[in-house]
N, C-alpha and C. Protein backbone atom coordinates (compact mmCIF):
# COMPACT_ATOMS: atom_id res chain seq x y z
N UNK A 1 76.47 84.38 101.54
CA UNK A 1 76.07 85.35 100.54
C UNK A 1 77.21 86.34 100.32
N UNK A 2 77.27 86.60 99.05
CA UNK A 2 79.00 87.51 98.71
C UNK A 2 78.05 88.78 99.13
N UNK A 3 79.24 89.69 99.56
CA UNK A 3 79.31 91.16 99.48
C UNK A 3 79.25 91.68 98.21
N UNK A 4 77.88 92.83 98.11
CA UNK A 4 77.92 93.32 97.40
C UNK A 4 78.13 95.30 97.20
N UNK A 5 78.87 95.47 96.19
CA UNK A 5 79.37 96.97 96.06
C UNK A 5 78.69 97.42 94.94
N UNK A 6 77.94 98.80 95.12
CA UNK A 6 78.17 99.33 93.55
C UNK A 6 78.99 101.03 93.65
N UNK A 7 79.14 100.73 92.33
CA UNK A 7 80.17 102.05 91.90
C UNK A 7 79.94 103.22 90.51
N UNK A 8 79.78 103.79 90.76
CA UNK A 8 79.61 104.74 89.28
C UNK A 8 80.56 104.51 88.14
N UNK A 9 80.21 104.48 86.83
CA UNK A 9 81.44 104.17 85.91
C UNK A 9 81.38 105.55 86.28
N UNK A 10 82.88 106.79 85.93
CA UNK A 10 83.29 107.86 85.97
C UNK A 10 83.93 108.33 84.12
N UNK A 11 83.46 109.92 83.97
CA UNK A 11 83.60 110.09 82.60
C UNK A 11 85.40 109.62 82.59
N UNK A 12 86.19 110.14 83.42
CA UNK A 12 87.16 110.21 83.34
C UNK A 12 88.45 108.46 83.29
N UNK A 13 87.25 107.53 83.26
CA UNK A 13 87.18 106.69 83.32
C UNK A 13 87.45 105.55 82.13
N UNK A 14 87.26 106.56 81.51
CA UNK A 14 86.96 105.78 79.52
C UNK A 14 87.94 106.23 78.88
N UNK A 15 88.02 105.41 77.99
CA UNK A 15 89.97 105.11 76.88
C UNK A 15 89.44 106.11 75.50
N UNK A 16 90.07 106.02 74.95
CA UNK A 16 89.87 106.67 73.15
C UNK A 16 88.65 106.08 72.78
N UNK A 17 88.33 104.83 72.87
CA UNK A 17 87.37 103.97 72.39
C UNK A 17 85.76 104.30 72.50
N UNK A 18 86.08 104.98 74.09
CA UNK A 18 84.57 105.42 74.61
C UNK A 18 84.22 104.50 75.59
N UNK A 19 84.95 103.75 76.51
CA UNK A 19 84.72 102.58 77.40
C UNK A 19 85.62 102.45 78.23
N UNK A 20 84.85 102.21 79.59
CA UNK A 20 85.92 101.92 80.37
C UNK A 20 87.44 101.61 80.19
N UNK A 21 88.58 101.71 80.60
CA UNK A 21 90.00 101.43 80.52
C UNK A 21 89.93 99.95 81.19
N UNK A 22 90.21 99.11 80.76
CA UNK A 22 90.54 97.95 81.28
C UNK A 22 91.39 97.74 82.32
N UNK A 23 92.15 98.99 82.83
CA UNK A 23 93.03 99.07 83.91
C UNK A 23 91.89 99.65 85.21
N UNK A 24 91.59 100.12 84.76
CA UNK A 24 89.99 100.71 85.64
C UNK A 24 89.14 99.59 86.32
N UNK A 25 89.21 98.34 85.86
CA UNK A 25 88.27 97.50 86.71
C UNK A 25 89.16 96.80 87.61
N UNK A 26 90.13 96.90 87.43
CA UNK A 26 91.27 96.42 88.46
C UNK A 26 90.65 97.55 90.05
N UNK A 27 90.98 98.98 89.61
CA UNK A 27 90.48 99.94 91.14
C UNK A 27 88.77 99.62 91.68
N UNK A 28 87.77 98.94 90.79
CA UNK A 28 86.89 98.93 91.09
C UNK A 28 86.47 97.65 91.85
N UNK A 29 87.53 96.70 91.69
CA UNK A 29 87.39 95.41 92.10
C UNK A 29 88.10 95.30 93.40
N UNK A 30 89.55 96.48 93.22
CA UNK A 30 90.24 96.56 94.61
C UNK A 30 88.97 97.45 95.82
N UNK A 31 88.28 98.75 95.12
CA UNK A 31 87.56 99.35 96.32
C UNK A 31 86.48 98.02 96.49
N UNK A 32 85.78 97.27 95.79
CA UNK A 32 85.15 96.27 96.49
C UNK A 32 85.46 95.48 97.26
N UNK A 33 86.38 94.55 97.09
CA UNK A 33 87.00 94.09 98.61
C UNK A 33 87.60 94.70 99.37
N UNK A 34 87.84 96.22 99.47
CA UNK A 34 88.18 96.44 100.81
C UNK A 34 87.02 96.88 101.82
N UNK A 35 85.55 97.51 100.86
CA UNK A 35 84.06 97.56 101.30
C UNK A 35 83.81 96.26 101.77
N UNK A 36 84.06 94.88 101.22
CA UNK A 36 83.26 93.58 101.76
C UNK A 36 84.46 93.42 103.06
N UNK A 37 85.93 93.80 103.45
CA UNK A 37 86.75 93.56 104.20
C UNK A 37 86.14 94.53 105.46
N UNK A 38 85.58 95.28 105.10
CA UNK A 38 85.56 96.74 105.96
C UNK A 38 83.90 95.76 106.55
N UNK A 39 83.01 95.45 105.80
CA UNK A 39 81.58 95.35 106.45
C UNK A 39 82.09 93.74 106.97
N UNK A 40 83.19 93.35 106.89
CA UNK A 40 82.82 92.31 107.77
C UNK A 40 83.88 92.66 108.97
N UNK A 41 84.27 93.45 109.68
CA UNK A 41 84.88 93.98 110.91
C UNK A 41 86.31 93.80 110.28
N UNK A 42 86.95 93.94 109.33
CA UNK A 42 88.34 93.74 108.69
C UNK A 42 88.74 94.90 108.67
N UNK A 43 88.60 95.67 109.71
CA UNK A 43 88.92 97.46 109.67
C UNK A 43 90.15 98.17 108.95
N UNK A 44 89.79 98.66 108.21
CA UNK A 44 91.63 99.25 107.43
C UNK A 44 92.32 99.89 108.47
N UNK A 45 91.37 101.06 109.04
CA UNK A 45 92.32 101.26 110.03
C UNK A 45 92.80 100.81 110.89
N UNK A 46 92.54 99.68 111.14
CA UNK A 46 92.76 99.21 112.42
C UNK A 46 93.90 98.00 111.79
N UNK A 47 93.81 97.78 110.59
CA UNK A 47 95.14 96.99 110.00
C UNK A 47 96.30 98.04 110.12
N UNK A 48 96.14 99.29 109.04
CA UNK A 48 97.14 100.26 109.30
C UNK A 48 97.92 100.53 110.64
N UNK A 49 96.93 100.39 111.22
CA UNK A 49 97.55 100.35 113.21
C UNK A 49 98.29 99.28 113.61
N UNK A 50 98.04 98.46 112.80
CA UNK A 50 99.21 97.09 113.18
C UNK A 50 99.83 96.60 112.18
N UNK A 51 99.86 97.74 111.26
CA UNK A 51 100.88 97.74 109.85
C UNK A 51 100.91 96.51 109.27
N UNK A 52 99.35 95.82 109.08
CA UNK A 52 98.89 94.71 108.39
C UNK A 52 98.36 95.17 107.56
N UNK A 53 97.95 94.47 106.51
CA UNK A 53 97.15 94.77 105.15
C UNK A 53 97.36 93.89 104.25
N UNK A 54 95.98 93.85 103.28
CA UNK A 54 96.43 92.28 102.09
C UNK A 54 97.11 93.04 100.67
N UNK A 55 97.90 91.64 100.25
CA UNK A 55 98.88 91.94 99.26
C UNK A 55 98.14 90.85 98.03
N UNK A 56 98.21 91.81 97.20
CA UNK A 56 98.13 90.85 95.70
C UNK A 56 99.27 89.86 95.36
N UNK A 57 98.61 88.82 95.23
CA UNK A 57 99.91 87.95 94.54
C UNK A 57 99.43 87.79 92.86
N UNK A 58 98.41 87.28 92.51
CA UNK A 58 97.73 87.16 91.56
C UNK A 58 96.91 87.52 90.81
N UNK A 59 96.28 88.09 89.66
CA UNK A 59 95.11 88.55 89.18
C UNK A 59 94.98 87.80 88.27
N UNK A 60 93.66 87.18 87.89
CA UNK A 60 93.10 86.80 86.64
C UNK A 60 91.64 87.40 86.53
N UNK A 61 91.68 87.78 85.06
CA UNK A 61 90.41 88.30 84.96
C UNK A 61 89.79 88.04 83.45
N UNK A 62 88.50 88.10 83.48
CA UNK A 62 88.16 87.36 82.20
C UNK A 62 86.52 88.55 81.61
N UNK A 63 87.30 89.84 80.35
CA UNK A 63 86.21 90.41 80.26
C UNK A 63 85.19 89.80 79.53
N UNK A 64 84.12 90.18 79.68
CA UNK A 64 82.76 89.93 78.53
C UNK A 64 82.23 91.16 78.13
N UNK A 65 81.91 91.69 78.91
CA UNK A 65 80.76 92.93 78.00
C UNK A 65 82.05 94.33 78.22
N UNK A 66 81.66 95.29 77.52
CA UNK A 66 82.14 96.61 77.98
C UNK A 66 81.40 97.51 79.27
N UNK A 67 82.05 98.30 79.67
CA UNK A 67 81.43 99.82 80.68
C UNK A 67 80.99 100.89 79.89
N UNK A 68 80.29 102.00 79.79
CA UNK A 68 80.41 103.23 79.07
C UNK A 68 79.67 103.98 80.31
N UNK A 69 80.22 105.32 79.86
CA UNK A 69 79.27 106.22 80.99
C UNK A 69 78.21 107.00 80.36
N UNK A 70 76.99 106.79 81.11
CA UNK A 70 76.71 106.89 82.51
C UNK A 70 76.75 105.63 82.78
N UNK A 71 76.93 105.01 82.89
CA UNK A 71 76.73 103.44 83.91
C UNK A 71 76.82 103.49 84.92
N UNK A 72 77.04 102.36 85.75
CA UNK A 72 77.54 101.74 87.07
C UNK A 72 77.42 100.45 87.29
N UNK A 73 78.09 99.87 87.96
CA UNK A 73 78.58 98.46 88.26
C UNK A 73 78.31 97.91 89.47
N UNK A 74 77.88 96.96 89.44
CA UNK A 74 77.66 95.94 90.81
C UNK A 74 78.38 94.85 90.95
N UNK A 75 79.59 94.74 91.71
CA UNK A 75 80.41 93.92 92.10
C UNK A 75 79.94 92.98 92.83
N UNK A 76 80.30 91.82 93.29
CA UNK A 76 79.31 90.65 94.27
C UNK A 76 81.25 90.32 94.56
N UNK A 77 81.17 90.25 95.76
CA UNK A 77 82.66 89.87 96.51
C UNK A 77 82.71 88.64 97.36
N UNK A 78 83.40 87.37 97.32
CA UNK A 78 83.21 86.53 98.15
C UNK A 78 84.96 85.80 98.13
N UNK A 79 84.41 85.03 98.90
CA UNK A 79 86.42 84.41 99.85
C UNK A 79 86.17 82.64 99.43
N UNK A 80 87.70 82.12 99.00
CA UNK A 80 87.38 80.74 99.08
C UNK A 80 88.86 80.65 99.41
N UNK A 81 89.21 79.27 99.55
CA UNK A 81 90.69 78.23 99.95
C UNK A 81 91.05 79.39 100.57
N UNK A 82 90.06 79.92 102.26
CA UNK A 82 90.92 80.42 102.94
C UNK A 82 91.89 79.56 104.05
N UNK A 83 93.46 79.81 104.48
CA UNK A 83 93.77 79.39 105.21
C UNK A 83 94.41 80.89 106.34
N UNK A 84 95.13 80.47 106.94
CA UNK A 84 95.67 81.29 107.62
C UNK A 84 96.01 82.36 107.96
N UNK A 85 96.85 82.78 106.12
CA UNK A 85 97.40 83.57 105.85
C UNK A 85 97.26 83.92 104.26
N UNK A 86 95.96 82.89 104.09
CA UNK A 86 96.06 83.22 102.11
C UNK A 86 94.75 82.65 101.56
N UNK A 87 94.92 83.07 101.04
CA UNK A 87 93.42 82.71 99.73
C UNK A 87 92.90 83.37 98.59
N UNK A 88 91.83 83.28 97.88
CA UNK A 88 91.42 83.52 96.64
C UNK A 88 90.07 84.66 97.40
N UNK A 89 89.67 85.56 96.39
CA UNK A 89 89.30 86.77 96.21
C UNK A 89 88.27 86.40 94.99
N UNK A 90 87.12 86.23 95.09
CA UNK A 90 86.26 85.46 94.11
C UNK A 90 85.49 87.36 93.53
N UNK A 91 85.11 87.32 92.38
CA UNK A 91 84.55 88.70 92.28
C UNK A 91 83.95 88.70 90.96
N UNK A 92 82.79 89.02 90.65
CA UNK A 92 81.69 89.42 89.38
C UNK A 92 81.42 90.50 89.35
N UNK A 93 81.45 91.52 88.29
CA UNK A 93 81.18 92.64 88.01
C UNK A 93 79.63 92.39 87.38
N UNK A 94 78.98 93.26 87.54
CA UNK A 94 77.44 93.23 86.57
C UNK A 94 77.22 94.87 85.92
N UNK A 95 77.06 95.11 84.83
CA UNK A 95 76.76 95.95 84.75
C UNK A 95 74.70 96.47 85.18
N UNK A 96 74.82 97.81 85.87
CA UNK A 96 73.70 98.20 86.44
C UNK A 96 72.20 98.06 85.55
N UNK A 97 72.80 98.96 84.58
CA UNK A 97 71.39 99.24 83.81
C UNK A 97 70.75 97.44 83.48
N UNK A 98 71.60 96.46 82.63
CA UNK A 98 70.79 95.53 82.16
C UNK A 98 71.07 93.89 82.80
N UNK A 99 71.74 94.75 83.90
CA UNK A 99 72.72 93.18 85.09
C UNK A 99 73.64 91.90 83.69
N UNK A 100 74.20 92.58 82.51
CA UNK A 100 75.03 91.74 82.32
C UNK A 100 76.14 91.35 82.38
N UNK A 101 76.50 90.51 83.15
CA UNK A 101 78.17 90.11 83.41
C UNK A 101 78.98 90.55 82.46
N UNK A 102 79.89 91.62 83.27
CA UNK A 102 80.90 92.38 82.67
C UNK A 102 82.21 91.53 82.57
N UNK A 103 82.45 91.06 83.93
CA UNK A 103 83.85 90.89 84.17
C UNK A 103 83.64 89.54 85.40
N UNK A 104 84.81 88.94 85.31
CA UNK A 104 84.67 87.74 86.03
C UNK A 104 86.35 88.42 86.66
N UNK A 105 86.78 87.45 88.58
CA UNK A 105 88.41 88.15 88.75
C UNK A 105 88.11 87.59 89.69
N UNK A 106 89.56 86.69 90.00
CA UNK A 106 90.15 85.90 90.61
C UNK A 106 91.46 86.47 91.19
N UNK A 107 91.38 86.91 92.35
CA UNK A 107 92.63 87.26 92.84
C UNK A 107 93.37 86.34 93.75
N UNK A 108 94.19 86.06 93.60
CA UNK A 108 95.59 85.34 94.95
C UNK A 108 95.59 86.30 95.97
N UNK A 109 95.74 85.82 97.20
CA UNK A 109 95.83 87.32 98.22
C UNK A 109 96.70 86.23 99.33
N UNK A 110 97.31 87.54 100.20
CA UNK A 110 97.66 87.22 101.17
C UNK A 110 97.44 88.44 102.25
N UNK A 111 97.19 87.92 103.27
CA UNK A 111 97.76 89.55 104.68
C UNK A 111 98.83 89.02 105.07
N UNK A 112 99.71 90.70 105.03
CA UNK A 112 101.06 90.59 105.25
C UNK A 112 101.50 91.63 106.46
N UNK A 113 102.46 91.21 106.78
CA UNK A 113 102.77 91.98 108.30
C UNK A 113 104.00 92.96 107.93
N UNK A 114 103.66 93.98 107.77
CA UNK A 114 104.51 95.07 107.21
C UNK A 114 105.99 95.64 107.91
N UNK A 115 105.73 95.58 109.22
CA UNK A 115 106.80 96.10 110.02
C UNK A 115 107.31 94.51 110.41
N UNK A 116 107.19 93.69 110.27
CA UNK A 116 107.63 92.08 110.22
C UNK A 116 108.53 91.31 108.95
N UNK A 117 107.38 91.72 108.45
CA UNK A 117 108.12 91.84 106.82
C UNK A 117 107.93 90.15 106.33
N UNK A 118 106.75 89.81 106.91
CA UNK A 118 106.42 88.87 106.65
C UNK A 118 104.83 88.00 106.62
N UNK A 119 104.36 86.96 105.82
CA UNK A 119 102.93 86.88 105.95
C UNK A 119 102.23 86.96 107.43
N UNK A 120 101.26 87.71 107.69
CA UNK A 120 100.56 88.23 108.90
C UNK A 120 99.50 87.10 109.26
N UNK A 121 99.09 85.91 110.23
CA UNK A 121 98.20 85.43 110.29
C UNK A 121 96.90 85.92 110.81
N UNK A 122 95.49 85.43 109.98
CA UNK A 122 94.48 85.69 110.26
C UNK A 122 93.79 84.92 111.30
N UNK A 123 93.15 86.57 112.15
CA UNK A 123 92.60 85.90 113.09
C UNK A 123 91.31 84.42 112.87
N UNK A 124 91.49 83.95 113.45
CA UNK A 124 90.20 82.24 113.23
C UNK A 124 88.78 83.29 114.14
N UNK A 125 89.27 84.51 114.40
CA UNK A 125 87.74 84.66 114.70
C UNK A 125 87.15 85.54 113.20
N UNK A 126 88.25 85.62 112.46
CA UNK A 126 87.53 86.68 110.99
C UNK A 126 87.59 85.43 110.04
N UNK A 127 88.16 84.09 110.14
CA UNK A 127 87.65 83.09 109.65
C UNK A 127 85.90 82.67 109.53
N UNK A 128 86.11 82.38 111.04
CA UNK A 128 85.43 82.14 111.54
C UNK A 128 83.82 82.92 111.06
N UNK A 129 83.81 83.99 111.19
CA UNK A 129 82.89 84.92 110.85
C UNK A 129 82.13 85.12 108.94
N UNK A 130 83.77 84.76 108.21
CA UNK A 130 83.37 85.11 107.03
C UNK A 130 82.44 83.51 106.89
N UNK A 131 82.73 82.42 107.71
CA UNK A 131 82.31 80.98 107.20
C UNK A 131 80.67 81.38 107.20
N UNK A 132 80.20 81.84 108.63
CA UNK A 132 79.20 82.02 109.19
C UNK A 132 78.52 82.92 108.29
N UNK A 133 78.74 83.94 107.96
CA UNK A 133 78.25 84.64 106.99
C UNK A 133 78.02 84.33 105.20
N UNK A 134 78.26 83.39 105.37
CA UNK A 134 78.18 82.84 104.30
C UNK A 134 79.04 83.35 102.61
N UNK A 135 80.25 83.82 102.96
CA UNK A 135 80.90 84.52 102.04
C UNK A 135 82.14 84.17 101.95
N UNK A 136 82.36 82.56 102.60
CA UNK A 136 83.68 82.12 102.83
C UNK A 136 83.15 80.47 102.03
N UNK A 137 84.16 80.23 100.99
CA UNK A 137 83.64 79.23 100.20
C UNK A 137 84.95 78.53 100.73
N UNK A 138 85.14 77.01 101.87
CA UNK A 138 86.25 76.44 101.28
C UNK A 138 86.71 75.32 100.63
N UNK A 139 85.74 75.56 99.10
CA UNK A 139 85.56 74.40 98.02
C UNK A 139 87.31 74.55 97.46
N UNK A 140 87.54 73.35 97.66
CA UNK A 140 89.15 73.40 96.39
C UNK A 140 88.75 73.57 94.49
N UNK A 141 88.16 73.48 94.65
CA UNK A 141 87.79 73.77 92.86
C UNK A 141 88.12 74.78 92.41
N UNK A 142 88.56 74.73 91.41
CA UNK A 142 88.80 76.37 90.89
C UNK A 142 88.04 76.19 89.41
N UNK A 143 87.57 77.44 89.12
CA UNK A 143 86.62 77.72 87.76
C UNK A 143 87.67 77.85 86.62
């Protein structure tokens, strides 16, 4: 089952248009996986302490509906083609009031080892855990 986040749209949030900034669901999609990283024992701080942390390689994202405020958003966060050191970042936005799919986002990721200066391998027990929890997909298909 994916992790799920919700978030307030914010006034400060919206373009000329009256709607969310399209650069804006990028921060709302990043604080959701680091909430689904954080509730599954993926501690930030405790990466910061070993000057690990994940790196974007990729974004794709595919809008449908708009944001306006007052709203809020419900993100659903889940993991697939994890290996070692890399994988995909699966993510649906919904908007609150009428649950219609806002936004679809596909991220490339890696954890990287900062003071190494190179990709950081993941532990097989946070493998391990996301399989069990049911939020680790490792179907090769891509949508």
């Amino acid at each position: 089952m994916p992790h799920t986040t919700e978030i307030p749209v914010l006034w400060s949030h919206l373009d000329a248009n009256g709607h969310v900034n399209n650069g804006i669901y990028q921060s709302y999609f990043d604080e959701a996986r680091i909430q689904a990283l954080e509730n599954e024992g993926f501690s930030i701080k405790e990466m910061r302490e070993k000057k690990v942390g994940p790196v974007m390689l990729k974004a794709e994202l595919s809008y449908h509906k708009p944001l306006h405020h007052p709203d809020a958003v419900r993100i659903e966060t889940g993991f697939r083609d994890m290996s070692k050191i890399k994988g995909k970042v699966i993510q649906n936005m919904y908007r609150i009031s009428d649950g219609a799919l806002v936004c679809e986002a596909i991220f490339s990721a890696l954890f990287f080892d900062f003071e190494k200066n190179r990709p950081w391998k993941i532990p097989d027990s946070f493998l391990e855990k996301f399989k069990a929890d049911g939020i680790l997909n490792r179907s090769q298909s891509h949508p």
